[in-house]
N, C-alpha and C. Protein backbone atom coordinates (compact mmCIF):
# COMPACT_ATOMS: atom_id res chain seq x y z
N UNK A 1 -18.01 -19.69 -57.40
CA UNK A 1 -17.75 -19.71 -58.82
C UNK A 1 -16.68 -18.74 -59.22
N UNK A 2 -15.39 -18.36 -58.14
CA UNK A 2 -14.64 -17.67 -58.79
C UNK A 2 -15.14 -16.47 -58.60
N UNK A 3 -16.62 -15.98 -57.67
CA UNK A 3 -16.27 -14.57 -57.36
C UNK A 3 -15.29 -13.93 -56.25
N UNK A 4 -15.36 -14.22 -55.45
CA UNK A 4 -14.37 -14.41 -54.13
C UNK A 4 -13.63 -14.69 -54.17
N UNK A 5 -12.16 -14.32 -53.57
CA UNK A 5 -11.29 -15.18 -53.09
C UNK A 5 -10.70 -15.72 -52.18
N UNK A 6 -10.61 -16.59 -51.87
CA UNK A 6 -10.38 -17.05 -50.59
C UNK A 6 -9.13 -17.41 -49.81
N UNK A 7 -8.35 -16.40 -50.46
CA UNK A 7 -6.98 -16.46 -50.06
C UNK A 7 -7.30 -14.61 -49.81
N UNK A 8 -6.93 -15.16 -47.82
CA UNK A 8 -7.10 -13.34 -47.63
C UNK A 8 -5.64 -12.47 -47.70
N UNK A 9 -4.69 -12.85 -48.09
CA UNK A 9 -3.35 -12.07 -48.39
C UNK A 9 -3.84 -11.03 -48.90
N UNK A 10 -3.52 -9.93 -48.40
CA UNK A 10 -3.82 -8.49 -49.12
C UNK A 10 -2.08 -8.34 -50.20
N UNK A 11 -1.66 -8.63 -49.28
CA UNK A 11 0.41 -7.96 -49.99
C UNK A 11 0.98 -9.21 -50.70
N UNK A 12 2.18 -9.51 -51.43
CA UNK A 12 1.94 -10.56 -51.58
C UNK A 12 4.16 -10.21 -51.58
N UNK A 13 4.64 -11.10 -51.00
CA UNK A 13 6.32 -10.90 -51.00
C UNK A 13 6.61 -10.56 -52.67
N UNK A 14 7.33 -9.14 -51.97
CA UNK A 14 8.20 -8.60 -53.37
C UNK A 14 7.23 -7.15 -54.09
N UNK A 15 5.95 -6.80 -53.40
CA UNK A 15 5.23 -6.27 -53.52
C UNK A 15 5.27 -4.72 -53.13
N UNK A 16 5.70 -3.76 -54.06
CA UNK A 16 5.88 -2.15 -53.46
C UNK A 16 5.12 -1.75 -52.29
N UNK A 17 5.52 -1.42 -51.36
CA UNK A 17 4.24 -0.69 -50.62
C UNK A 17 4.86 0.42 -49.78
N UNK A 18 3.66 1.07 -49.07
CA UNK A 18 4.21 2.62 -48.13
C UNK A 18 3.33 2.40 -47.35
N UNK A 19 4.40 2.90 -45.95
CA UNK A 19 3.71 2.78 -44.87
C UNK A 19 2.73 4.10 -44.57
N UNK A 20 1.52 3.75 -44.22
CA UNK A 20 0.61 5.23 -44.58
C UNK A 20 1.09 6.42 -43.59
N UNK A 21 1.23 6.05 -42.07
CA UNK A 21 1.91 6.99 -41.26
C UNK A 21 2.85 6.92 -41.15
N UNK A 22 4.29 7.02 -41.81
CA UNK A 22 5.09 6.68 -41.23
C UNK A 22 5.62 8.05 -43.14
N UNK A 23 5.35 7.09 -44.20
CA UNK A 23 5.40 7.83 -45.57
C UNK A 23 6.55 7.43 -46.57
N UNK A 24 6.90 6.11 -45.41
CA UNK A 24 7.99 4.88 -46.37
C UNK A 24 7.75 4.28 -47.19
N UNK A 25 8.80 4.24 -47.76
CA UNK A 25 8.41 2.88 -49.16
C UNK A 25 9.69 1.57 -48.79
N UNK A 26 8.33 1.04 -49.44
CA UNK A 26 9.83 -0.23 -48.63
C UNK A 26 9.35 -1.69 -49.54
N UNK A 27 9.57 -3.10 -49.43
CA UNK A 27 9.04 -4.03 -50.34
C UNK A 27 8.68 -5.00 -49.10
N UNK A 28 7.46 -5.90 -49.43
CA UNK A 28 7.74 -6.95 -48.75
C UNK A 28 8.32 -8.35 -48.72
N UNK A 29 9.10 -8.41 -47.92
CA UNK A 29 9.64 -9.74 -47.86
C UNK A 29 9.49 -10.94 -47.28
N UNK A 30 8.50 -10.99 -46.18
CA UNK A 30 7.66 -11.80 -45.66
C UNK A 30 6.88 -11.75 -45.17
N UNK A 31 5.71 -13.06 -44.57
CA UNK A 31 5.09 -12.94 -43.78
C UNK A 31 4.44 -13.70 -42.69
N UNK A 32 4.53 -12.89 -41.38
CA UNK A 32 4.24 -13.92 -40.46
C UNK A 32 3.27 -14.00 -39.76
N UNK A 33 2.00 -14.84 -39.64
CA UNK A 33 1.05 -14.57 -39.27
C UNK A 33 0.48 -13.94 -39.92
N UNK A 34 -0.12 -12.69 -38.93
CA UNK A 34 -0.57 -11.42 -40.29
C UNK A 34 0.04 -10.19 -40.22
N UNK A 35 1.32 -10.56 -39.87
CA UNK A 35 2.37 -9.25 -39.68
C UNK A 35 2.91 -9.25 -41.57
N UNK A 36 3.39 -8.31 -42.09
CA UNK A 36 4.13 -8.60 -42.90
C UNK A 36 5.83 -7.87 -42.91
N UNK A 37 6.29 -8.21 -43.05
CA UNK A 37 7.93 -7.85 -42.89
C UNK A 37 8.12 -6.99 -44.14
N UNK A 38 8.81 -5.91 -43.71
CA UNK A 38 8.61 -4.68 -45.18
C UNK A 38 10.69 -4.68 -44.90
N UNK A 39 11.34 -4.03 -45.94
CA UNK A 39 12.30 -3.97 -46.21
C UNK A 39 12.27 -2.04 -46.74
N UNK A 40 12.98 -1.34 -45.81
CA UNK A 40 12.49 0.15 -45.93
C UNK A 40 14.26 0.62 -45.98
N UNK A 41 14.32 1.48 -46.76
CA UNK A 41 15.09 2.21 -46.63
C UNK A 41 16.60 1.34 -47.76
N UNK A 42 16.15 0.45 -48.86
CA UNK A 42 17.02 -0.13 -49.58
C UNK A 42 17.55 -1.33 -48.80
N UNK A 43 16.90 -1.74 -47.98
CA UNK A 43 17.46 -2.86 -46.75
C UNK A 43 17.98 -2.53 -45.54
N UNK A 44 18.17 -0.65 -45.50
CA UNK A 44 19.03 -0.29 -44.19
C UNK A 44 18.08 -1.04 -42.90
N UNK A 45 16.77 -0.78 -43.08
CA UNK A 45 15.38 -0.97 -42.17
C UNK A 45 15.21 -2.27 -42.43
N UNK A 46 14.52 -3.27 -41.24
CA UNK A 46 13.21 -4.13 -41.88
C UNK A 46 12.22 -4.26 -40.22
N UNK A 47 11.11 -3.75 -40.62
CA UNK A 47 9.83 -3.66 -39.47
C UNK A 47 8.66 -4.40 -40.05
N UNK A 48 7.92 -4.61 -39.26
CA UNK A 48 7.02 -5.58 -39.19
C UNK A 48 5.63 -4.79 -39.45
N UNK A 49 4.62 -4.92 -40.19
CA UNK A 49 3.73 -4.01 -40.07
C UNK A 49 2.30 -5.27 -40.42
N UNK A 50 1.05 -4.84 -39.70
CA UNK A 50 -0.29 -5.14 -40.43
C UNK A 50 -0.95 -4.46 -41.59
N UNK A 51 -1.68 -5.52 -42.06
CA UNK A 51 -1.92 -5.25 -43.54
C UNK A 51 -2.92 -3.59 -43.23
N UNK A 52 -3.42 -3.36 -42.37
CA UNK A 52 -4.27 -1.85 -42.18
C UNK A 52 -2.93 -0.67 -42.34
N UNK A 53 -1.76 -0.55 -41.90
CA UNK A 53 -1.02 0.03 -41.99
C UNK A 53 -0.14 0.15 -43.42
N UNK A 54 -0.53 -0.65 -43.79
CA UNK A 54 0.34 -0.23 -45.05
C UNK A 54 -0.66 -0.21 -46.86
N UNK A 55 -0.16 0.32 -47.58
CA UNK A 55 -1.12 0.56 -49.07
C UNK A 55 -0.15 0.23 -50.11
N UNK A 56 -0.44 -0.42 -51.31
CA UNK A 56 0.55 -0.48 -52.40
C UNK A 56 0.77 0.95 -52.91
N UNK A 57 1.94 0.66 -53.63
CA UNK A 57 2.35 1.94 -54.19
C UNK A 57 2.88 1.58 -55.31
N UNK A 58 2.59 2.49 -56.79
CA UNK A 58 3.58 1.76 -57.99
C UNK A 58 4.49 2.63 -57.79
């Protein structure tokens, strides 16, 4: 009834986030599998990370 959702995407493309060990901010721009592709450093970077590794950030 709409408690759950059943779309398990935690990030969603275009979405702020920081990598927790690492202490980047970067956006995401895709995703593959359950990797998501982050864009770090204004585009200089782009690495691949799982959704445990990374947290939104406003």
């Amino acid at each position: 009834m709409g408690f759950f959702n059943n779309n398990d995407d935690e990030f969603k493309v275009g979405d702020k986030v920081r990598v927790k060990y690492r202490g980047q901010e970067g956006y995401i721009i895709d995703k593959n599998d359950s990797l998501y592709m982050v864009s770090l450093d204004d585009g200089k970077y782009v690495d691949s990370y799982s959704a445990d590794q990374l947290e939104k950030c406003w």
